[in-house]
Protein backbone atom coordinates (compact mmCIF):
# COMPACT_ATOMS: atom_id res chain seq x y z
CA UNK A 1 -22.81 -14.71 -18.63
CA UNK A 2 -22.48 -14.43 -22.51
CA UNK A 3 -19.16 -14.41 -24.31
CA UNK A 4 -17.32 -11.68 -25.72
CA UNK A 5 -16.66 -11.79 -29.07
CA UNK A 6 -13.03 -11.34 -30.41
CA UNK A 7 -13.52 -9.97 -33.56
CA UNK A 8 -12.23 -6.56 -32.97
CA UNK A 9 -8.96 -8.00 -31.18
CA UNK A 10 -8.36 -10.54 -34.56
CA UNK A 11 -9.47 -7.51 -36.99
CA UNK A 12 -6.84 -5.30 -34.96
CA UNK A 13 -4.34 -8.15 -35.39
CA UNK A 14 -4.91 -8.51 -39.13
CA UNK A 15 -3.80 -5.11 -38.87
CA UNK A 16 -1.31 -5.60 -36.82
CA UNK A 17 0.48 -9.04 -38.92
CA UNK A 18 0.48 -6.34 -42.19
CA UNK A 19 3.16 -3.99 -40.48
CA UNK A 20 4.80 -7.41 -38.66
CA UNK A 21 8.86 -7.23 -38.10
CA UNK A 22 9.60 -9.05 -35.09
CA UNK A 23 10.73 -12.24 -37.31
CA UNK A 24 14.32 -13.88 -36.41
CA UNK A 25 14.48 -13.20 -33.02
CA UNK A 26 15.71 -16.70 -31.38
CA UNK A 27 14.16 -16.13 -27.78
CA UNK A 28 17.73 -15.37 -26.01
CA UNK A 29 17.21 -12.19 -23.80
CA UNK A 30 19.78 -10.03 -25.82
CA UNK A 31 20.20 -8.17 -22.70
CA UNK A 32 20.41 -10.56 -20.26
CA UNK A 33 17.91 -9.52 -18.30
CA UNK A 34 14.39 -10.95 -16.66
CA UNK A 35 11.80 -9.22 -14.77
CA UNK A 36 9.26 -10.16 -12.89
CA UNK A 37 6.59 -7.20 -12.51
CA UNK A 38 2.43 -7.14 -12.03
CA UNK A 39 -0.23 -7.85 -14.57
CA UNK A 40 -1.45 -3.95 -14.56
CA UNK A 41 -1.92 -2.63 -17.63
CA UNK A 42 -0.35 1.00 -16.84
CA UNK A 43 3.21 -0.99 -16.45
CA UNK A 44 5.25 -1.09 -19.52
CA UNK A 45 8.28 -3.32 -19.02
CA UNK A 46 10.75 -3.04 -21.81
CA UNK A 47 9.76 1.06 -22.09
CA UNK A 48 10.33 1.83 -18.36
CA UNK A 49 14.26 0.13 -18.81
CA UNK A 50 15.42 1.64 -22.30
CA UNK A 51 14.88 -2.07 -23.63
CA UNK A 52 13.26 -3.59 -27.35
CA UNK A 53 11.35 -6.92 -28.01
CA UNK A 54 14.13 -9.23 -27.71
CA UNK A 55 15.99 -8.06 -24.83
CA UNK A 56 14.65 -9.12 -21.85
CA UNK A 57 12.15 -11.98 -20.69
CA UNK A 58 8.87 -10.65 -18.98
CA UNK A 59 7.40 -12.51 -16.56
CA UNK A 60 3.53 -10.91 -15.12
CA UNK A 61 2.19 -11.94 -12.34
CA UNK A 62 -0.77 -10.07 -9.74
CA UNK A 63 1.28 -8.13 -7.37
CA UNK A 64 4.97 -8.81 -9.50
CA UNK A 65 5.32 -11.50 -6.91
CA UNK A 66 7.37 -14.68 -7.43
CA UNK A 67 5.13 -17.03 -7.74
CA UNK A 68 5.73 -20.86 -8.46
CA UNK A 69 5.35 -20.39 -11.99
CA UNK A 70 7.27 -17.03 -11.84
CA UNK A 71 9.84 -19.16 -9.84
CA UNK A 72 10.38 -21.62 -13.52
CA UNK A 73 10.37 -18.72 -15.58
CA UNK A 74 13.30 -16.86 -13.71
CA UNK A 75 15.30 -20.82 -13.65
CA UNK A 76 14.41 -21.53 -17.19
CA UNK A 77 15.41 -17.89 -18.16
CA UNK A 78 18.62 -18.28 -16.25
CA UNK A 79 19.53 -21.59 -17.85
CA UNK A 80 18.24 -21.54 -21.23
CA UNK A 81 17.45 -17.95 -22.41
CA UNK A 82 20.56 -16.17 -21.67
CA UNK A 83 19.27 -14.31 -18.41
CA UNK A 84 21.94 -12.97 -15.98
CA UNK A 85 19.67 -9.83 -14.50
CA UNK A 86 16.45 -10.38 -12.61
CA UNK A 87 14.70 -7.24 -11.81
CA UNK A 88 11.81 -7.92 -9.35
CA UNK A 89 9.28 -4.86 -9.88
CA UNK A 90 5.76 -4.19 -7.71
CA UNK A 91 4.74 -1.21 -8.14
CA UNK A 92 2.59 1.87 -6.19
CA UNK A 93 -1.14 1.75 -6.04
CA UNK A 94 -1.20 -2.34 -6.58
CA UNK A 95 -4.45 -3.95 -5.94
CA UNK A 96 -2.82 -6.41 -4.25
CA UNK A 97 -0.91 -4.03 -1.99
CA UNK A 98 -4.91 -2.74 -1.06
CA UNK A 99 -5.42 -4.99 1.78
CA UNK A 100 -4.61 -8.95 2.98
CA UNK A 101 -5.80 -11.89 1.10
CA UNK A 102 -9.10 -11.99 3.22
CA UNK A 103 -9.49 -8.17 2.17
CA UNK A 104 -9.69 -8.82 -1.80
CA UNK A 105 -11.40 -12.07 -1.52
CA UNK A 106 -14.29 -9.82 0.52
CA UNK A 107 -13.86 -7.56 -2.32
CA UNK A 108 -14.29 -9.62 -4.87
CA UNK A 109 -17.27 -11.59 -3.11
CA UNK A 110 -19.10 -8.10 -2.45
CA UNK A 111 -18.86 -7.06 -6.20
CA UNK A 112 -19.40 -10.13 -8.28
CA UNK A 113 -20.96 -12.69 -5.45
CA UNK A 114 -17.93 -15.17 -5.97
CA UNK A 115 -16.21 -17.29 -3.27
CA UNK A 116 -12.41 -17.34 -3.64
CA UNK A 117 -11.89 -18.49 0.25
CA UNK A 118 -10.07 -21.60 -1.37
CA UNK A 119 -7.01 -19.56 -3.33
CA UNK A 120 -3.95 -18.27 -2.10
CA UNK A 121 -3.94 -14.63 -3.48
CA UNK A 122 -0.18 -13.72 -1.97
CA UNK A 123 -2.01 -10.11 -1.16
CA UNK A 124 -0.14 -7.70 1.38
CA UNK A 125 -0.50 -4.34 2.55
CA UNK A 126 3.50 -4.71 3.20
CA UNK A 127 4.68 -5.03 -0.15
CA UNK A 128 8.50 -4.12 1.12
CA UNK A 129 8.36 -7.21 3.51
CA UNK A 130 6.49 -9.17 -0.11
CA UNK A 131 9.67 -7.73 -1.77
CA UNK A 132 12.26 -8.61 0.67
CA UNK A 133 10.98 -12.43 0.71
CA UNK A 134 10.74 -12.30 -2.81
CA UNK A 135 14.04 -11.13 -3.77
CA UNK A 136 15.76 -13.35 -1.17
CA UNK A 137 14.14 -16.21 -2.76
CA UNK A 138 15.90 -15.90 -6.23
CA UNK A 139 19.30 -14.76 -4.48
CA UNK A 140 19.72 -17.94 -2.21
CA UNK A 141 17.51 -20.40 -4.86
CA UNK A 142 20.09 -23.13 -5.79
CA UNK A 143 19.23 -22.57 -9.32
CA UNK A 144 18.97 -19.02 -9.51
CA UNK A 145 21.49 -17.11 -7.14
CA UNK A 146 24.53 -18.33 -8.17
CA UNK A 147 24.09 -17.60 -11.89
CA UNK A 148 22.21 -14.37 -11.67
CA UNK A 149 22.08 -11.11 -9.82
CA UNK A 150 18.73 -10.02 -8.68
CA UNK A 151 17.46 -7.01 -7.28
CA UNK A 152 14.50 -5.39 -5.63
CA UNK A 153 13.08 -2.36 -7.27
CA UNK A 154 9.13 -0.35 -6.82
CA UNK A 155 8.02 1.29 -9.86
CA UNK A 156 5.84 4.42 -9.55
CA UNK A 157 2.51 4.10 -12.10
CA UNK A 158 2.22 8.02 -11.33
CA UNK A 159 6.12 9.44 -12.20
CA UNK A 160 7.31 6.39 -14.23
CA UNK A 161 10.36 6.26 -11.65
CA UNK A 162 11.92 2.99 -10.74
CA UNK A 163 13.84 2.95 -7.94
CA UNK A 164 16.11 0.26 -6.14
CA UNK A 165 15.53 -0.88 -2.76
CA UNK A 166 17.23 -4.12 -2.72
């Protein structure tokens, strides 16, 4: 496999540093808020909550599940960036919702010919049951619960609607 070159992405930010005014900012969530939502592209943190850069820490992962490292981020955002909100946001049509972990491993060995049988994916068709486990794992975490309120929420890719369910 040959590697992609970058030189659109650093020409775009050349462009990009030239309009730059995100200086001063001292990595406190001004709002107080964290969320934890899925890598997908058509999710737009910040925009989908009426927040700015600055306001809130964003922490991606496949699925918007709490992962281990997801787990730091929410603890380190609770005890050193300021964080007293943690949204926890999967959303409709998730590739990860699509099937069990066995299903995207086939998946993924049917289109590319690669073996992932040795990784934990954390795929589920029952993303409410995902959610439920999720969310109760920040609410009762000893470092977490007690110093933040967390809630379960499913954001719609189609409407742009976020709605609570726990």
């Amino acid at each position: 496999m040959s590697t992609p070159d970058f030189t659109d992405l650093l020409e775009a930010n050349a462009r990009y540093r030239e309009r730059f005014g995100l200086t001063g900012f001292d990595g406190i969530a001004q709002a107080g808020v964290a969320m934890v939502t899925c890598m997908d592209s058509r999710i737009e943190p910040l925009e989908m909550i009426g927040l700015r850069t600055g306001d809130a820490k964003i922490i991606r992962t496949p699925g918007g599940r709490i992962t281990p490292d997801a787990l730091v981020g929410c603890v380190l955002g609770v005890h050193l960036l300021g964080v007293t909100r943690i949204l926890v946001v999967p959303h409709t049509r998730c590739a990860m919702a699509s099937g069990e972990d066995a299903d995207v491993i086939d998946r993924v060995r049917r289109e590319t010919g690669q073996d992932l049988s040795d990784m934990h994916l954390g795929a589920s068709t029952d993303q409410r049951a995902r959610l439920v486990e999720d969310v109760d794992l920040l609410r009762t975490h000893p470092h977490v619960g007690e110093r933040a309120t967390v809630g379960g929420f499913l954001y719609d890719v189609d409407s742009g609607e976020l709605q609570q369910l726990l």
